[in-house]
Protein backbone atom coordinates (compact mmCIF):
# COMPACT_ATOMS: atom_id res chain seq x y z
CA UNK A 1 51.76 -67.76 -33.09
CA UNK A 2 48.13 -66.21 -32.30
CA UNK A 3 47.41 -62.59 -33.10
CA UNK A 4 44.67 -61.80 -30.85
CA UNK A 5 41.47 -60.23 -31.91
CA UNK A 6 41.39 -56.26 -32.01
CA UNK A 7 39.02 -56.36 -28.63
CA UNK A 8 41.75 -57.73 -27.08
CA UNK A 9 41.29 -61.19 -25.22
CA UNK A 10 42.01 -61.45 -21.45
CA UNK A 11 45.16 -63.38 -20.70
CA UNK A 12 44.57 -67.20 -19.66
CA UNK A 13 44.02 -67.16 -15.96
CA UNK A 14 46.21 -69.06 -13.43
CA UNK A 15 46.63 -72.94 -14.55
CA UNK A 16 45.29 -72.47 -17.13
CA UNK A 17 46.59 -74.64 -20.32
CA UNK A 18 45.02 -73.46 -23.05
CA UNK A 19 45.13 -69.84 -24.96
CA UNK A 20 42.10 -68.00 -24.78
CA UNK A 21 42.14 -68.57 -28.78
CA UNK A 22 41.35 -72.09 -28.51
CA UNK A 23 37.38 -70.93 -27.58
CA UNK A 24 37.18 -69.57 -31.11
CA UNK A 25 40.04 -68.82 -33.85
CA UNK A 26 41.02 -68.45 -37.21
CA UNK A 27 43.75 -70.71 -37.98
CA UNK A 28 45.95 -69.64 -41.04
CA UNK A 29 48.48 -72.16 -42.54
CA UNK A 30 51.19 -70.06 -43.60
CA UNK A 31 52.56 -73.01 -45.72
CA UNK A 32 49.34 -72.94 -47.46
CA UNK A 33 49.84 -69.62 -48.46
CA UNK A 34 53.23 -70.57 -49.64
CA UNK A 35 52.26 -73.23 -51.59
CA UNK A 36 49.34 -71.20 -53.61
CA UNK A 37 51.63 -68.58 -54.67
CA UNK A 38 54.09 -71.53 -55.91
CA UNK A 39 51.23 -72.79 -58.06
CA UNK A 40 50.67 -69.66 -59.04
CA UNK A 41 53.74 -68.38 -60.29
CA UNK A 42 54.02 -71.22 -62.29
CA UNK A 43 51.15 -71.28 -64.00
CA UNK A 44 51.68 -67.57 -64.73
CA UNK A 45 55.70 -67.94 -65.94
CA UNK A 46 57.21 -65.63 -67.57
CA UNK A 47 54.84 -63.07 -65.60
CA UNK A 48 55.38 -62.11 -62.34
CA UNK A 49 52.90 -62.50 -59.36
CA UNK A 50 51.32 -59.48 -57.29
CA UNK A 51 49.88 -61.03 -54.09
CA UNK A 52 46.47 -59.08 -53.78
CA UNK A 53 46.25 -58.80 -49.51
CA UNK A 54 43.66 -56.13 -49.31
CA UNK A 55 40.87 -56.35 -46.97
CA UNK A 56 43.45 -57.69 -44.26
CA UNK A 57 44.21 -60.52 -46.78
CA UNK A 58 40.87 -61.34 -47.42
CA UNK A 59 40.62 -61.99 -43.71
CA UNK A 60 43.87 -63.85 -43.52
CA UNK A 61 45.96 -61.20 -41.96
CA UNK A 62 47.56 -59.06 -44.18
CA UNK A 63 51.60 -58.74 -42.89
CA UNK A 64 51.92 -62.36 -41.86
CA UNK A 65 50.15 -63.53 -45.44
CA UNK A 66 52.24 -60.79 -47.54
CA UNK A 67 55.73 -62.02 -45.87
CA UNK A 68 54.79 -65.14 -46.77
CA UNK A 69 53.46 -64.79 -50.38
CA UNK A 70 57.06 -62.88 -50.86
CA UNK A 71 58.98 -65.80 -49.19
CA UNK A 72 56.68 -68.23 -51.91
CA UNK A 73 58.06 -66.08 -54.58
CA UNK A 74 55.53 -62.97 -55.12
CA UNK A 75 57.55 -59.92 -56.86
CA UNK A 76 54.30 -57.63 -55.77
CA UNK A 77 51.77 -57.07 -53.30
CA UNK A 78 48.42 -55.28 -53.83
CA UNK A 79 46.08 -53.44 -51.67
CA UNK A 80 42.89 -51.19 -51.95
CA UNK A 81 43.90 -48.61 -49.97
CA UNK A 82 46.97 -46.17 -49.40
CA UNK A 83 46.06 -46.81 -45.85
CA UNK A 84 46.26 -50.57 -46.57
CA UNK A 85 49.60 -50.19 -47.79
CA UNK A 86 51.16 -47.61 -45.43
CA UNK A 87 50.25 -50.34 -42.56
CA UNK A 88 52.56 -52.85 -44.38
CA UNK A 89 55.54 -50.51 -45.38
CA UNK A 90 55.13 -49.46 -41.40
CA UNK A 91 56.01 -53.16 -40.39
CA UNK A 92 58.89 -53.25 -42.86
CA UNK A 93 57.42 -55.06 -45.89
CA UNK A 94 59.97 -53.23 -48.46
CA UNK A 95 58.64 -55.00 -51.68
CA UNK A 96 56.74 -53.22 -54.76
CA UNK A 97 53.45 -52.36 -53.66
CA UNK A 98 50.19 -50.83 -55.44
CA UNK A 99 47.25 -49.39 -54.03
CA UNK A 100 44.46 -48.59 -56.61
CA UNK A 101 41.21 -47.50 -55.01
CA UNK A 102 40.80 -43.91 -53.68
CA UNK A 103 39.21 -40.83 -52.82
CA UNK A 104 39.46 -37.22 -51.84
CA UNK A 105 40.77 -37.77 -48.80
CA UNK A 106 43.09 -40.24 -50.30
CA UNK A 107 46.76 -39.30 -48.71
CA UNK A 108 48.97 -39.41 -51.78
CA UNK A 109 51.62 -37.64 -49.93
CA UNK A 110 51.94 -40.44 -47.45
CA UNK A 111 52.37 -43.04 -50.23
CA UNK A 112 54.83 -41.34 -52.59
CA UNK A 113 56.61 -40.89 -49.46
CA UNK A 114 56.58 -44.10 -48.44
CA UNK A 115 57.16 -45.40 -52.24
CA UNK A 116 53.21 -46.91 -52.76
CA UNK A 117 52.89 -47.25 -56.32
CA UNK A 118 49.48 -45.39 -56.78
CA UNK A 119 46.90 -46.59 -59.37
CA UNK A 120 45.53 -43.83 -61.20
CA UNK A 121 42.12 -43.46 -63.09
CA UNK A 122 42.59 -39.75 -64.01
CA UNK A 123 40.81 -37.35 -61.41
CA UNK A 124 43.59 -38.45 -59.19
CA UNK A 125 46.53 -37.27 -61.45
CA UNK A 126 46.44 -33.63 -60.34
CA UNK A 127 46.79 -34.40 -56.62
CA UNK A 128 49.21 -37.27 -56.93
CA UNK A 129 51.41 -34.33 -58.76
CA UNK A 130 50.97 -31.97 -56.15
CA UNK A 131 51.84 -34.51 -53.43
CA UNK A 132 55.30 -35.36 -55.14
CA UNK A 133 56.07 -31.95 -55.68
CA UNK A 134 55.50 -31.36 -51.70
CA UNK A 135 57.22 -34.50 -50.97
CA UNK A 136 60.13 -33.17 -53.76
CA UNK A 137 60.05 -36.80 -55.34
CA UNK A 138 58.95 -38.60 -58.21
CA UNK A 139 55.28 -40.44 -57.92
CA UNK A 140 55.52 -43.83 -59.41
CA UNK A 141 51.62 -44.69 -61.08
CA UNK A 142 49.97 -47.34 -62.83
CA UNK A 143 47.32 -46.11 -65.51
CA UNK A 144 44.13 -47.93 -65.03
CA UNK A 145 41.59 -48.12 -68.04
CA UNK A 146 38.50 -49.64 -67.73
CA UNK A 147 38.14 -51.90 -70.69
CA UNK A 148 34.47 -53.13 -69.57
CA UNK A 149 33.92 -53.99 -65.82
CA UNK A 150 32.38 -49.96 -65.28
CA UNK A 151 34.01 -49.30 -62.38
CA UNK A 152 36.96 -47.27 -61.66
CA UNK A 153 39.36 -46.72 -64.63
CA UNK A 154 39.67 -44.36 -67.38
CA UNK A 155 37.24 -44.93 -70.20
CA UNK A 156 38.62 -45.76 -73.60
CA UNK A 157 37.60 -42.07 -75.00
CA UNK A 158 39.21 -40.58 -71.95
CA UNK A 159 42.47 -42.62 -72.33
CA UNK A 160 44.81 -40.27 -74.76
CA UNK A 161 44.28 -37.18 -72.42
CA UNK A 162 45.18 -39.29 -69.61
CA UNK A 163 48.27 -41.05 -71.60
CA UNK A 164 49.29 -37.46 -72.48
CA UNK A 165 48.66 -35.65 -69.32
CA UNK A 166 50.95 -38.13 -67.45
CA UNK A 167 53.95 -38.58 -69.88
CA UNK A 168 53.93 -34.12 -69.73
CA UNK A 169 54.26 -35.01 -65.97
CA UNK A 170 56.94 -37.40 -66.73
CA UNK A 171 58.77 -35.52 -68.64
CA UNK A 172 58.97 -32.71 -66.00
CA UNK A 173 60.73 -35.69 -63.53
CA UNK A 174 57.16 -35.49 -61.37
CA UNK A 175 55.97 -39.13 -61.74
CA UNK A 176 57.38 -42.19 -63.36
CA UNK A 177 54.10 -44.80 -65.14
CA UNK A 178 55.20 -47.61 -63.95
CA UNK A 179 52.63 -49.46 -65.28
CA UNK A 180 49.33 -49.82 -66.87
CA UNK A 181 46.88 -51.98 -66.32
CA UNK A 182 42.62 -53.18 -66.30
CA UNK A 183 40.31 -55.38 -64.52
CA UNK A 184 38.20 -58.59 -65.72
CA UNK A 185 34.77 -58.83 -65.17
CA UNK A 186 33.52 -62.29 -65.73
CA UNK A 187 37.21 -64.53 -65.96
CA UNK A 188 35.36 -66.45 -63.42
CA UNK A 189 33.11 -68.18 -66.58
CA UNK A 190 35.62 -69.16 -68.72
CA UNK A 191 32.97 -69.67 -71.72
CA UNK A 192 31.67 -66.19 -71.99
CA UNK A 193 33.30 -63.86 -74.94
CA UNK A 194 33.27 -60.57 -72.71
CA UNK A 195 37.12 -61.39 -71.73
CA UNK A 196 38.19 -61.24 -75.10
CA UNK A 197 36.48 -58.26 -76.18
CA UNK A 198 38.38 -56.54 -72.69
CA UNK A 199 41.55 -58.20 -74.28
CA UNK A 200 41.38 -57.00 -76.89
CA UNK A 201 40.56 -53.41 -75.51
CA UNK A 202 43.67 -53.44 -73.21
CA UNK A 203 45.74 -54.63 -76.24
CA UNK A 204 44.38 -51.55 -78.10
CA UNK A 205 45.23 -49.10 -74.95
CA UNK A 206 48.39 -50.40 -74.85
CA UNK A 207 49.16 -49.83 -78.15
CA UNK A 208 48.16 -46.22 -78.00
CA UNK A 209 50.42 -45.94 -74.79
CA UNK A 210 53.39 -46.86 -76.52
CA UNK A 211 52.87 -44.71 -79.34
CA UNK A 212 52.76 -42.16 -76.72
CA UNK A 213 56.19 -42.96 -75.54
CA UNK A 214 55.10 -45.12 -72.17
CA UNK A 215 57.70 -47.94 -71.33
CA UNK A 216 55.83 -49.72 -68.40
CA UNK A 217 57.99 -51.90 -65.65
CA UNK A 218 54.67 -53.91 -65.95
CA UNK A 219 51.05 -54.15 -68.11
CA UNK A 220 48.39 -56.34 -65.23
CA UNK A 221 45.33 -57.56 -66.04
CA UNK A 222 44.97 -61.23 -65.18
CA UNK A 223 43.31 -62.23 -61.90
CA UNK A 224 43.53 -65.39 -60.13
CA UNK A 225 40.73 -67.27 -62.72
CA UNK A 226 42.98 -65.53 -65.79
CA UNK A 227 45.69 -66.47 -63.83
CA UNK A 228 44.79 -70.67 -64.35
CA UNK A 229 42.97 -70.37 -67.45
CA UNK A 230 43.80 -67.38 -70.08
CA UNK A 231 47.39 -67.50 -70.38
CA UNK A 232 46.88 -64.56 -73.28
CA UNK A 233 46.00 -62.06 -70.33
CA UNK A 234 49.36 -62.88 -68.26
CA UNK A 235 51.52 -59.97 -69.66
CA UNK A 236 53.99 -58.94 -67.57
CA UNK A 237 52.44 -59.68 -64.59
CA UNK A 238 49.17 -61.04 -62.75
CA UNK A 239 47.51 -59.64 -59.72
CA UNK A 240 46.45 -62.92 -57.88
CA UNK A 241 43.67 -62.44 -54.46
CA UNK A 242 41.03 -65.54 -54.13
CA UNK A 243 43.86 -67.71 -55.13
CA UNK A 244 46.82 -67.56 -52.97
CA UNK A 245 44.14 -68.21 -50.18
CA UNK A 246 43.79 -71.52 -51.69
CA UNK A 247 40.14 -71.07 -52.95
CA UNK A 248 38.56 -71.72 -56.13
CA UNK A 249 37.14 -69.12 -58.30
CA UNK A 250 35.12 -71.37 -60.82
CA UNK A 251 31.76 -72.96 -60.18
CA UNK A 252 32.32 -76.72 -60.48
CA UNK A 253 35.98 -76.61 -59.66
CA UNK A 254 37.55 -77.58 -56.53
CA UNK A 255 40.70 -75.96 -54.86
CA UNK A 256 42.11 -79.01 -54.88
CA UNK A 257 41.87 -79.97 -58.45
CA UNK A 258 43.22 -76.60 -59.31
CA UNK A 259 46.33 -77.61 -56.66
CA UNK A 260 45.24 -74.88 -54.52
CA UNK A 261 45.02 -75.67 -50.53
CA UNK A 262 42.68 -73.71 -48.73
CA UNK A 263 44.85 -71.95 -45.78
CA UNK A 264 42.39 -71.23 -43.45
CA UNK A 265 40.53 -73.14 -40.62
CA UNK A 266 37.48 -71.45 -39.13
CA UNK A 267 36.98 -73.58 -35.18
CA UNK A 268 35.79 -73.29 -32.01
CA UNK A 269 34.66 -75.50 -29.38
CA UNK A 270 30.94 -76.89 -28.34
CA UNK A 271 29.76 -74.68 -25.49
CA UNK A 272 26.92 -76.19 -24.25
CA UNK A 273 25.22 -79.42 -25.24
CA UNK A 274 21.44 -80.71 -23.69
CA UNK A 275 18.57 -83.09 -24.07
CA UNK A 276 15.38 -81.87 -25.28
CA UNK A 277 12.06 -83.56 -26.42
CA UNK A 278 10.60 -83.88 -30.04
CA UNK A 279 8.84 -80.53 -30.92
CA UNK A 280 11.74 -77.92 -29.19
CA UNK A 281 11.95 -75.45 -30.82
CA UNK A 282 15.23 -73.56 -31.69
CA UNK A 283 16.42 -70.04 -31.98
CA UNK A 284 14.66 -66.56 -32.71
CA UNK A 285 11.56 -67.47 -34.41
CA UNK A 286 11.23 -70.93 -33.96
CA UNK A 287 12.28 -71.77 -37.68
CA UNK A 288 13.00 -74.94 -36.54
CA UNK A 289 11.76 -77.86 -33.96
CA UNK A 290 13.08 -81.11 -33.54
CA UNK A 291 11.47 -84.54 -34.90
CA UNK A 292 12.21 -86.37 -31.58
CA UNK A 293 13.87 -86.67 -28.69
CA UNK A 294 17.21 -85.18 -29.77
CA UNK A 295 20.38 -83.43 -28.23
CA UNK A 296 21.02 -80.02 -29.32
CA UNK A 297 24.96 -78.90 -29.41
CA UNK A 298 25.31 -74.94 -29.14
CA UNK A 299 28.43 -73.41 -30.91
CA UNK A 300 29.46 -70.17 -29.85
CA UNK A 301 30.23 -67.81 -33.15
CA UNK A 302 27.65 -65.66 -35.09
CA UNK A 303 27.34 -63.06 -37.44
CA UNK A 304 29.29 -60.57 -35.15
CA UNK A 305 32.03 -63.16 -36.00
CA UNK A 306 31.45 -63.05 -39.28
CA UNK A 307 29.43 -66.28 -39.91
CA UNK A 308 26.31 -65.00 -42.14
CA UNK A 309 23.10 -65.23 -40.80
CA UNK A 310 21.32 -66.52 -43.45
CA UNK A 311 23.22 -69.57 -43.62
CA UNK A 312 21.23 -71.83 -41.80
CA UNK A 313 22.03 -75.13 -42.74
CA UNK A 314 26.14 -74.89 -42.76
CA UNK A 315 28.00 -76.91 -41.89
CA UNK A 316 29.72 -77.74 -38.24
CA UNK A 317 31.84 -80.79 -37.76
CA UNK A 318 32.46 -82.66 -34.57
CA UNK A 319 34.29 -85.91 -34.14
CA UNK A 320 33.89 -86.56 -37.15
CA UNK A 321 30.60 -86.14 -38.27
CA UNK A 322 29.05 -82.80 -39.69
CA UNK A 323 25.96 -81.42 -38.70
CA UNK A 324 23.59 -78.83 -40.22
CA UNK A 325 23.44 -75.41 -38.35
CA UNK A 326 19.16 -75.12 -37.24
CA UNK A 327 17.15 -72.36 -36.61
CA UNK A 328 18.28 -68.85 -37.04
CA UNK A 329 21.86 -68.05 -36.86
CA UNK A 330 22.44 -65.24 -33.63
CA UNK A 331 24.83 -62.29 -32.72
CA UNK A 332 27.44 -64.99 -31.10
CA UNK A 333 25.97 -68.05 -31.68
CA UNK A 334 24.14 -71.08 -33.36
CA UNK A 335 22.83 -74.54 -32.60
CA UNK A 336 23.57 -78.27 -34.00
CA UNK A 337 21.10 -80.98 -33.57
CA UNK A 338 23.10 -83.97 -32.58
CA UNK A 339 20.43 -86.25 -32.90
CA UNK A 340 19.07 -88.60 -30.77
CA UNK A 341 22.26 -90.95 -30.62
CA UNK A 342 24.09 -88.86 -28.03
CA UNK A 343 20.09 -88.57 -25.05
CA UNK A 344 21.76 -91.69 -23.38
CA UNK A 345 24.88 -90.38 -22.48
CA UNK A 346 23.23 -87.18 -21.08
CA UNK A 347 23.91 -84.61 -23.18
CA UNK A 348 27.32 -83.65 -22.27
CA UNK A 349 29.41 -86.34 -24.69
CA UNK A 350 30.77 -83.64 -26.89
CA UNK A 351 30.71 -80.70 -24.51
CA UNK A 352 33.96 -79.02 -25.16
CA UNK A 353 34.65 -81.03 -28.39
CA UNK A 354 36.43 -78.87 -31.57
CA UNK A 355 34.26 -78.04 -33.29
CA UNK A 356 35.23 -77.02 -36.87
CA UNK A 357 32.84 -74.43 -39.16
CA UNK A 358 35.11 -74.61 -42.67
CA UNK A 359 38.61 -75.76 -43.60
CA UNK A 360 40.89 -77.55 -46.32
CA UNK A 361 38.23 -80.33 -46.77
CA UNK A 362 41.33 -82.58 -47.65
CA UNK A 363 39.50 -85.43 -44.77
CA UNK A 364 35.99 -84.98 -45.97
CA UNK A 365 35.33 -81.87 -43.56
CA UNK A 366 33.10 -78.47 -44.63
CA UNK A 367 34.68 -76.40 -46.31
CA UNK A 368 34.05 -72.22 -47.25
CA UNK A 369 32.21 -73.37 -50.70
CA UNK A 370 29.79 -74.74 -48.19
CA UNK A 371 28.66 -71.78 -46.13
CA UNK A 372 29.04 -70.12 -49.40
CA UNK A 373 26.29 -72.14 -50.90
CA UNK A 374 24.46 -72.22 -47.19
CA UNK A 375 24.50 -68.09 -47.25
CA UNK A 376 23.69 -68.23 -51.34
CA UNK A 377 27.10 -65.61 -51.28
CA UNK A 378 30.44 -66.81 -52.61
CA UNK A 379 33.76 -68.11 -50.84
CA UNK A 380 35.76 -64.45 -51.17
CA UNK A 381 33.10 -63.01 -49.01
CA UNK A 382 32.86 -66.27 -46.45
CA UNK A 383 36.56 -65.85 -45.40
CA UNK A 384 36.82 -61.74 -45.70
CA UNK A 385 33.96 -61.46 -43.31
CA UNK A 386 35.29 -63.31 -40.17
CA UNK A 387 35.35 -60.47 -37.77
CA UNK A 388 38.20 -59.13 -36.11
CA UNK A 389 36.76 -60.69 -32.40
CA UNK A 390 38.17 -64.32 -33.86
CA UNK A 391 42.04 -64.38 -32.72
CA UNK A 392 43.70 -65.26 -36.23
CA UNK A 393 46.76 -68.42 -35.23
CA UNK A 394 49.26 -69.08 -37.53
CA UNK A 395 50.86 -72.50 -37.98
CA UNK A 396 54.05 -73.27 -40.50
CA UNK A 397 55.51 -69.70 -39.85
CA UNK A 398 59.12 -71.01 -41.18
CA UNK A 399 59.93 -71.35 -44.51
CA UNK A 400 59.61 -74.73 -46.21
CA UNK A 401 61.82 -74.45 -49.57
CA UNK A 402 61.63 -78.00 -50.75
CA UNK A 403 58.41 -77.91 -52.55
CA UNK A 404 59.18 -77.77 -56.64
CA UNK A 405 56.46 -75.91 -58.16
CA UNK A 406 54.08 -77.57 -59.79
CA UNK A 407 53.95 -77.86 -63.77
């Protein structure tokens, strides 16, 4: 099934046999998605898993990925936003859900309404009460402390008048803490000590919780790199993102020897192919000529599709063979040098050929890590940024249920 891009695409024209998706789309293996959160789950067991889908699923598409994360297994999805969530409860996604991130204009009422678990750093407790009084229901909150990563959060001094502020709250039948919970900073590098000391602060937080009388449903910490390697920061549950996308968070690690399969496919097709002479140059500021006689393959995405444009030198693959991107990257497009190999059959052998920007690398092909390293950025923000104009099409919709998870 495609989803076509927010712009809207025209509909194919008479005869014609292929989707107006096949010039340029996002394809998202549903069955990938499945899979991750299987791997997941059991590497986090006992603990539950909360499928992190903000950001549209970190580009994915955030209601077919959630439906499918649940179908895998996930007891919990997680967005940013209220808004974020509101969009999923409004196509029927019934499962826990937290947002955490807000502001002002925040609309609590809408998500105790809708029954949004709301995270809550402290400024937000007073509206979050006055929205469940209007809405004449019970908020149900998760306490967030920061134990070191200095951004949202209560701070450890502000933490009993927060504890104690909310449990008077509870006690009056206005909210319900659901759950408590912090945010790694550096889980990504195994080696450095900073995750135990924030450990060791959330044990300490907890601690003074409980004396307070809290009973969380759930204490979260673990991301998807605490997820695979600190089993001490599982708790009750884990909030998993980069992960169930199939993407590795550590330097040095591939998806695929942390049984993760990357689930989506970033393609098009060559637009235009020609022969020029050594010394062309190529693109806005002539960053680039070529060494001889050469054919130059033009692919038609850019940064207003979300590829960066200082990643010069990712990687496209056709038939086959992968080719640097040269000269400067454009609005809605880029160039390939196909070399000289392909002057003799006049420049048109791979017009219209796939050609593929990133996927699972399982045959050799590029892969996100690569225009991560290309754009000197990292693989969350390669996949997040494709741009709403690429039609996201999603392959292995049904469920597959004879996958054992993996030990």
């Amino acid at each position: 099934m495609t989803y076509p891009a927010a712009t809207g695409d025209l509909p194919p024209v008479s005869g014609a046999v292929r989707p107006p998706s096949y010039e340029r789309s996002a394809v998202i293996d549903l069955e990938a998605i499945r899979h991750n959160v299987r791997r997941l789950a059991a590497a986090a067991s006992p603990a539950r898993v909360m499928a992190v889908v903000k950001a549209d699923a970190y580009g994915h598409g955030a209601v077919p990925v959630a439906r499918a994360a649940l179908e895998a297994g996930a007891g919990w999805l997680g967005v940013a936003h209220i808004s974020e969530a509101l969009a999923l409860r409004a196509a029927g996604i019934e499962a826990p859900l937290l947002a955490w991130l807000h502001t002002a204009e925040s609309n609590f009422g809408a998500a105790v309404a809708a029954g949004v678990d709301i995270g809550c750093s402290g400024w937000e407790l007073e509206r979050i009460v006055a929205a469940a009084r209007e809405q004449e229901r019970p908020a149900r909150i998760h306490l967030k402390v920061d134990t070191g990563l200095g951004r949202n959060g209560a701070t450890v001094e502000q933490w009993d008048r927060l504890v104690g502020e909310a449990m008077e709250y509870q006690d009056e039948g206005l909210l319900r803490v659901v759950g408590i919970f912090s945010h790694l900073a550096v889980a990504d590098e195994p080696e450095r000590p900073e995750t135990d000391e924030q450990l060791a602060a959330f044990r300490e937080v907890l601690a003074i919780a409980e004396d307070a009388g809290v009973d969380p449903e759930v204490r979260h910490l673990a991301n998807t790199p605490a997820t695979l390697s600190r089993p001490d920061t599982h708790f009750d549950l884990v909030r998993v993102g980069l992960g169930i996308y199939g993407l590795s968070p550590f330097e040095g690690q591939t998806s695929a020897e942390l049984g993760l399969r990357p689930a989506m496919t970033l393609r098009t097709v060559v637009a235009h192919c020609k022969d020029v002479p050594a010394g062309q140059g190529v693109s806005y500021g002539y960053n680039y000529r070529t060494a001889g006689a050469s054919t130059l393959g033009l692919i038609p995405m850019g940064y207003a599709d979300g590829v960066p444009r200082v990643a010069t030198g990712g990687p496209v693959r056709v038939e086959g063979v992968t080719y640097p991107v040269v000269g400067r990257i454009a609005m809605d497009q880029m160039v390939i040098d196909l070399g000289p190999r392909h002057v003799s059959a006049g420049g048109h052998s791979v017009l219209g050929a796939e050609a593929e920007l990133f996927g699972d690398g399982a045959d050799g092909g590029p892969t996100a890590d690569d225009w991560a390293r290309a754009a000197g950025t990292n693989n969350y923000e390669i996949v997040t940024r494709i741009s709403p104009r690429v039609p996201r099409t999603y392959i292995n919709e049904s469920l597959v249920v004879n996958e054992k998870p993996e030990p």
